[in-house]
Protein backbone atom coordinates (compact mmCIF):
# COMPACT_ATOMS: atom_id res chain seq x y z
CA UNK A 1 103.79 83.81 93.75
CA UNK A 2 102.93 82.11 90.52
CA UNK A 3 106.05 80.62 88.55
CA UNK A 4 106.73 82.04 85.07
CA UNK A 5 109.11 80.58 82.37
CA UNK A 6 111.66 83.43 80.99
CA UNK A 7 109.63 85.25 78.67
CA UNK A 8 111.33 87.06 75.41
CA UNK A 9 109.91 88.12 72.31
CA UNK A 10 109.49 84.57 70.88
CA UNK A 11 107.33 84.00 74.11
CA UNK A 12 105.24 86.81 73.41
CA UNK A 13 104.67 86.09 69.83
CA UNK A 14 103.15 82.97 70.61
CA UNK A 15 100.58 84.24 72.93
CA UNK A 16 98.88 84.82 69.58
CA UNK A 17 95.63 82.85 69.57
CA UNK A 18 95.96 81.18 72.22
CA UNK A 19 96.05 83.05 75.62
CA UNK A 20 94.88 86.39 76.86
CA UNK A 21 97.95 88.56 76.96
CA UNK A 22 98.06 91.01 80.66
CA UNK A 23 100.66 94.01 80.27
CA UNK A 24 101.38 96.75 82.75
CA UNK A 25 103.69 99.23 83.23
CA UNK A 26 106.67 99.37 86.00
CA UNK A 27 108.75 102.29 86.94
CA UNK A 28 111.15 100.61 89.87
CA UNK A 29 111.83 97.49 91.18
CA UNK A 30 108.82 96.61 94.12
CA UNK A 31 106.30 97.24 91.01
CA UNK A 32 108.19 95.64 88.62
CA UNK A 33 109.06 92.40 91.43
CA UNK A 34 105.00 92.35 92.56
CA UNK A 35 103.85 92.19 89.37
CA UNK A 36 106.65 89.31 88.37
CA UNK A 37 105.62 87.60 90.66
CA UNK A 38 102.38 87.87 90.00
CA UNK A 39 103.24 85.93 86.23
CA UNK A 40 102.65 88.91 83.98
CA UNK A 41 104.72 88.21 80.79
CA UNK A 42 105.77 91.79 79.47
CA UNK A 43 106.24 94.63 81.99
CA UNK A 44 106.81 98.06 80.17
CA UNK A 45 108.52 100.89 81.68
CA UNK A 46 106.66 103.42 80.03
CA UNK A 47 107.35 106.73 79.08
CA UNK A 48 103.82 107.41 80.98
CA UNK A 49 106.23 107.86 84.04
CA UNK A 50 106.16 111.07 82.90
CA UNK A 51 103.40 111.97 84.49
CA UNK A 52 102.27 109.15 87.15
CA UNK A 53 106.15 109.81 88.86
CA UNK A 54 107.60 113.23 87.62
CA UNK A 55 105.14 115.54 87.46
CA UNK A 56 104.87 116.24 83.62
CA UNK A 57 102.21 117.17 81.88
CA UNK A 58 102.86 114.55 78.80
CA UNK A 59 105.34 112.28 78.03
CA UNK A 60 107.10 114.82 75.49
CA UNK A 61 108.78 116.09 78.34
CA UNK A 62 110.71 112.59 79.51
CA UNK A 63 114.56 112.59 78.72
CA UNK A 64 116.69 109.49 77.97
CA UNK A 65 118.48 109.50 80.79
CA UNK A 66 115.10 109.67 82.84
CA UNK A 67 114.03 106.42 81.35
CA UNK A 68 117.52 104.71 81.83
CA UNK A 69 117.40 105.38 85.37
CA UNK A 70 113.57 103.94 85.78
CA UNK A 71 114.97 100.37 83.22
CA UNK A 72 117.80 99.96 85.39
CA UNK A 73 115.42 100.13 88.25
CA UNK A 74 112.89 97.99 86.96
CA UNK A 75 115.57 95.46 85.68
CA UNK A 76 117.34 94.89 89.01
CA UNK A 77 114.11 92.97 90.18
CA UNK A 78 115.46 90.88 87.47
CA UNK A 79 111.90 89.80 86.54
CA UNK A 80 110.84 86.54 84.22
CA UNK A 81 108.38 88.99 82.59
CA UNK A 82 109.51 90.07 79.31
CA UNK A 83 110.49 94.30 79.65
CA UNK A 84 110.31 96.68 77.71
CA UNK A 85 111.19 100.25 77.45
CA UNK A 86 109.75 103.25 75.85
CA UNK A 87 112.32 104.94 73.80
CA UNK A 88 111.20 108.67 74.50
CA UNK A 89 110.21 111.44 72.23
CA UNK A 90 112.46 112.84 69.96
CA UNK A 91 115.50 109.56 70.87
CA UNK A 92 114.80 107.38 67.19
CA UNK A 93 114.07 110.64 64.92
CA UNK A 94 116.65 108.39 62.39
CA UNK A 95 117.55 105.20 62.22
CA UNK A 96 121.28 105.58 63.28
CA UNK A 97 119.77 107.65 66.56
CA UNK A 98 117.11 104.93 67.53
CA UNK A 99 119.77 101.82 67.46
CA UNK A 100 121.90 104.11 69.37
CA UNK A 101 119.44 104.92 72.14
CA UNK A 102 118.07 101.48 72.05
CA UNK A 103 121.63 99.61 72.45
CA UNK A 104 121.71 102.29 75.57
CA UNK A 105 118.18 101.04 76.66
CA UNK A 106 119.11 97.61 76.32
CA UNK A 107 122.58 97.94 78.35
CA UNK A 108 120.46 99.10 81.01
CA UNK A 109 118.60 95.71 80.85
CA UNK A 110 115.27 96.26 78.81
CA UNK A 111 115.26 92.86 76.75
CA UNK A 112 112.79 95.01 74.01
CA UNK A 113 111.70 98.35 73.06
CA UNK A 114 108.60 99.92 72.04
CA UNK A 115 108.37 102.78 69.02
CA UNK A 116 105.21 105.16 68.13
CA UNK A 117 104.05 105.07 64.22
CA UNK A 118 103.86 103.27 61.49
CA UNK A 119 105.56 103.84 57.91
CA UNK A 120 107.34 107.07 59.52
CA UNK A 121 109.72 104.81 61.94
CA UNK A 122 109.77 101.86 60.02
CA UNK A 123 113.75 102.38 58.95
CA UNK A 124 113.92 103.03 62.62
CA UNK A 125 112.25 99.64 63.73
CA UNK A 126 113.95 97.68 60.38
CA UNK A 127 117.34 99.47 61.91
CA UNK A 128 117.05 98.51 65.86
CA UNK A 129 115.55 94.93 65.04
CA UNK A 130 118.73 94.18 62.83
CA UNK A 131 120.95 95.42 65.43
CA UNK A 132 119.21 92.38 67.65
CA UNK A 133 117.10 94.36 69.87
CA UNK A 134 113.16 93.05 69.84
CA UNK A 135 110.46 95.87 69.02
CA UNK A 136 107.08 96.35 70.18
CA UNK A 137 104.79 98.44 67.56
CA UNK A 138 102.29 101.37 68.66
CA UNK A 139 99.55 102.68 67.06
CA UNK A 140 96.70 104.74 66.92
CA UNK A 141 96.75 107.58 69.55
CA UNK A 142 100.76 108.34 69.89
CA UNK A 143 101.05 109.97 73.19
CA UNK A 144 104.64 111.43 72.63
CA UNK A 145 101.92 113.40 69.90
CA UNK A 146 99.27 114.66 72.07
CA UNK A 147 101.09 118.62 72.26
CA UNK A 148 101.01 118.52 67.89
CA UNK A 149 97.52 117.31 67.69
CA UNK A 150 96.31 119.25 70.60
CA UNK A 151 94.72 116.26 73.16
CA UNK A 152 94.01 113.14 73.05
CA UNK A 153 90.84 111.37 70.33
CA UNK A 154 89.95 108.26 69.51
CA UNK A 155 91.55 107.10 66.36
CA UNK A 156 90.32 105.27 63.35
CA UNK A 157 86.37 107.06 63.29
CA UNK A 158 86.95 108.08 59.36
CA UNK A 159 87.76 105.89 56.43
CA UNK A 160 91.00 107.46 55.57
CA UNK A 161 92.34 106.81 59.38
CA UNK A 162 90.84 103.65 58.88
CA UNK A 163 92.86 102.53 55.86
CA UNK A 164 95.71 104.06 57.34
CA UNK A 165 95.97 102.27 60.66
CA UNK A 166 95.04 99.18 58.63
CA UNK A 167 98.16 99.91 56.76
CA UNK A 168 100.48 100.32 59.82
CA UNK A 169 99.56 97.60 61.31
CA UNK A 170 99.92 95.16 58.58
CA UNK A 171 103.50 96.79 57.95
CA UNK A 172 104.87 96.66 61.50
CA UNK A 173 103.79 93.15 61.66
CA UNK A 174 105.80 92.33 58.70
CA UNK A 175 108.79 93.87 59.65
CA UNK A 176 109.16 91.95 63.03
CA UNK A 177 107.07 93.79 65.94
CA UNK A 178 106.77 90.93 68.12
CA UNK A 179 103.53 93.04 69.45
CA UNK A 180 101.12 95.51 68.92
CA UNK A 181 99.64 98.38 71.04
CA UNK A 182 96.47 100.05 69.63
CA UNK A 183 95.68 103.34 71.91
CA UNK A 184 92.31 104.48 71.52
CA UNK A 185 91.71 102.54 68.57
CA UNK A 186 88.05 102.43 67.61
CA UNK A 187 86.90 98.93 68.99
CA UNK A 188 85.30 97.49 65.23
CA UNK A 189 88.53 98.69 64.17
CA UNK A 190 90.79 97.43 66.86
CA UNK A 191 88.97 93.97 66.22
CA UNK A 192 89.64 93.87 62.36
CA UNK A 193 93.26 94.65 62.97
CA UNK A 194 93.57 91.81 65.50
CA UNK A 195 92.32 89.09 63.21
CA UNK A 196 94.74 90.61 60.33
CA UNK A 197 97.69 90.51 62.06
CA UNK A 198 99.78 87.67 63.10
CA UNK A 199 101.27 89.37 66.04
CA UNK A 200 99.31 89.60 69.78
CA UNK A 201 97.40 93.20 69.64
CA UNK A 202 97.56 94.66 72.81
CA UNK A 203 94.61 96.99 73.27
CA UNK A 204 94.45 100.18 75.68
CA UNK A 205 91.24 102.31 75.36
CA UNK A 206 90.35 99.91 72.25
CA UNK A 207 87.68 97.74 73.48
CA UNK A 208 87.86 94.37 74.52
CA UNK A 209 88.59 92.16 70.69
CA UNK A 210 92.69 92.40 71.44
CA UNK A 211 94.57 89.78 72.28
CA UNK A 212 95.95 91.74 75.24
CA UNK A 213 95.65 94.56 77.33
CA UNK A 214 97.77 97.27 78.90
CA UNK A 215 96.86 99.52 81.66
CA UNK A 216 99.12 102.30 83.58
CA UNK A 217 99.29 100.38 86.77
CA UNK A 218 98.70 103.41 88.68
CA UNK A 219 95.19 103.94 86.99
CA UNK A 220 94.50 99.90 87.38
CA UNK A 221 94.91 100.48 91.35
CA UNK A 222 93.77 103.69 91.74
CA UNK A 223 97.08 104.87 92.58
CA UNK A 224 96.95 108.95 90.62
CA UNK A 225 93.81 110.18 91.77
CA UNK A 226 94.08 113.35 90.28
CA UNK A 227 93.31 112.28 86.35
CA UNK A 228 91.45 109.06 85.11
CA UNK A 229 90.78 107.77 81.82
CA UNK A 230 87.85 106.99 81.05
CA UNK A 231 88.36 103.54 80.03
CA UNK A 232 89.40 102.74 83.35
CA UNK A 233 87.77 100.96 86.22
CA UNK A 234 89.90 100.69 88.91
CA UNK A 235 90.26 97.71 91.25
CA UNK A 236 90.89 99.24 94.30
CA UNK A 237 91.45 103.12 95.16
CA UNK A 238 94.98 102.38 96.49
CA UNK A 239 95.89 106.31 96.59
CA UNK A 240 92.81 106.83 99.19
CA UNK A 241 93.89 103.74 101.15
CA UNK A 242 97.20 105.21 101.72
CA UNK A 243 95.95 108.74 102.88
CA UNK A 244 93.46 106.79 105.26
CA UNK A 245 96.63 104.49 106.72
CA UNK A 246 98.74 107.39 107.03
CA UNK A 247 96.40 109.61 109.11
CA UNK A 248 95.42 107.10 111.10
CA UNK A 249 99.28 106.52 111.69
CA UNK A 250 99.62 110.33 112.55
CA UNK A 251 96.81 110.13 114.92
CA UNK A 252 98.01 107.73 116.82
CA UNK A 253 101.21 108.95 117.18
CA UNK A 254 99.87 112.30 118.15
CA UNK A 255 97.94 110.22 121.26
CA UNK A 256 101.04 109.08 122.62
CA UNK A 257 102.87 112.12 122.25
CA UNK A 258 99.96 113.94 123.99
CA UNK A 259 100.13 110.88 127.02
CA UNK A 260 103.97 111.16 126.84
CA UNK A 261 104.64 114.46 127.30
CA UNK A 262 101.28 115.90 129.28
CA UNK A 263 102.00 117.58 132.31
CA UNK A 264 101.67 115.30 135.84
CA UNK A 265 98.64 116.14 137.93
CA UNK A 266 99.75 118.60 140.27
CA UNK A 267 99.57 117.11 143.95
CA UNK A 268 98.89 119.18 146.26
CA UNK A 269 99.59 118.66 150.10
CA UNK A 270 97.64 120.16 153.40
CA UNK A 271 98.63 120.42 157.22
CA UNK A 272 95.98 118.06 159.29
């Protein structure tokens, strides 16, 4: 166990220059109390749980009470690690909506929340960080977009995306994101944004240059065989070592049913 002072957004503002900032995700409370204790200062409980728990095929499909049941979860491991919690697609389309949803998020003890976009949420953001309630920023590939722009792409390859995420960025930073995810952020331009911005850059799919990364935890341990970005490199294959341990267990269970319940020799006796 490695001991961790309380983190909060003030905490993970200051990472900033100075330290390399680890993120994962959590969806219950042995992930979210492993990786606590583990010191990793801001545990997300991502709308990704879509797909790595449920069964969706994107994350448009994850409901607001689905992600209060996976924070409240995550929260009883009442981890040192600063969480936070997707709000889900279609929960902040105004800014009287996302406080709502985000008070709700919050009750269910996320200490921050996390917002896709730029310029089109930022009454959204200006509205939940007056209400109290930190904000984590997200740009570049928005999955709660993937059905609208039909897959998934890296972003920021022409000029005008370019100047646009440039934008965003500079924008969220000024009106309080204590951090930024870039998704699939061109790495040059993932870099440039990083040294722009006075908030920690979080990086997924955007090259190395950010001042932190975040990984599904699942595709970190190899835990969803079934899809794998391609960023990814695994540290273990955690979803084969399970399947291995659990036949083995069913083998040897199946020996000493077999010695159990096998019929007795049958003995039998002659006249002398």
């Amino acid at each position: 166990m490695i001991y961790m002072a309380q983190q909060s957004e003030h905490t993970i503002r200051a990472f900033k220059g100075k330290s390399f900032l680890p993120a994962l995700t959590v969806y219950d409370y042995p992930m979210t109390r492993l990786l606590d204790e583990l010191g990793i200062p801001l545990l997300l409980v991502g709308d990704s749980l879509g797909m790595v728990v449920l069964g969706y095929p994107d994350t448009t499909h994850v409901t607001m009470e689905e992600m209060l049941h996976h924070v409240r979860a995550a929260a009883r491991a009442k981890p040192r690690g600063f969480l936070v919690a997707d709000m889900p697609f279609k929960s902040y389309q105004n800014p009287e909506q996302a406080v709502t949803h985000a008070i709700q998020l919050k009750a269910a003890g996320a200490k921050g929340v996390k917002l896709e976009g730029g310029q089109e949420v930022a009454p959204q953001i200006q509205a939940i960080l007056q209400s109290g309630i930190p904000c984590v920023g997200h740009l570049g590939m928005l999955p709660q977009r993937v059905v609208e722009e039909g897959g998934y792409r890296i972003k920021g390859r022409s000029e005008q995306e370019k100047a646009s995420l440039l934008e965003n960025a500079e924008l969220l930073a000024k009106l309080g994101v204590c951090a930024l995810v870039l998704e699939l952020v061109q790495s040059d331009l993932a870099r440039e944004i990083t040294h722009r911005v006075s908030i920690p850059t979080i990086g997924i799919g955007s090259g190395d240059d950010c001042d932190g990364q975040i990984l599904v935890t699942q595709d970190l341990i190899g835990g969803f065989p079934w899809f794998r970005p391609k960023f990814v490199t695994p540290v273990m294959e955690s979803a084969s070592l399970l399947q291995k341990s659990v036949d083995a267990w069913r083998s040897e269970q199946s020996e000493r049913y077999r010695k159990a319940f096998s019929p007795s020799p049958t003995v039998v006796y002659h006249r002398t």
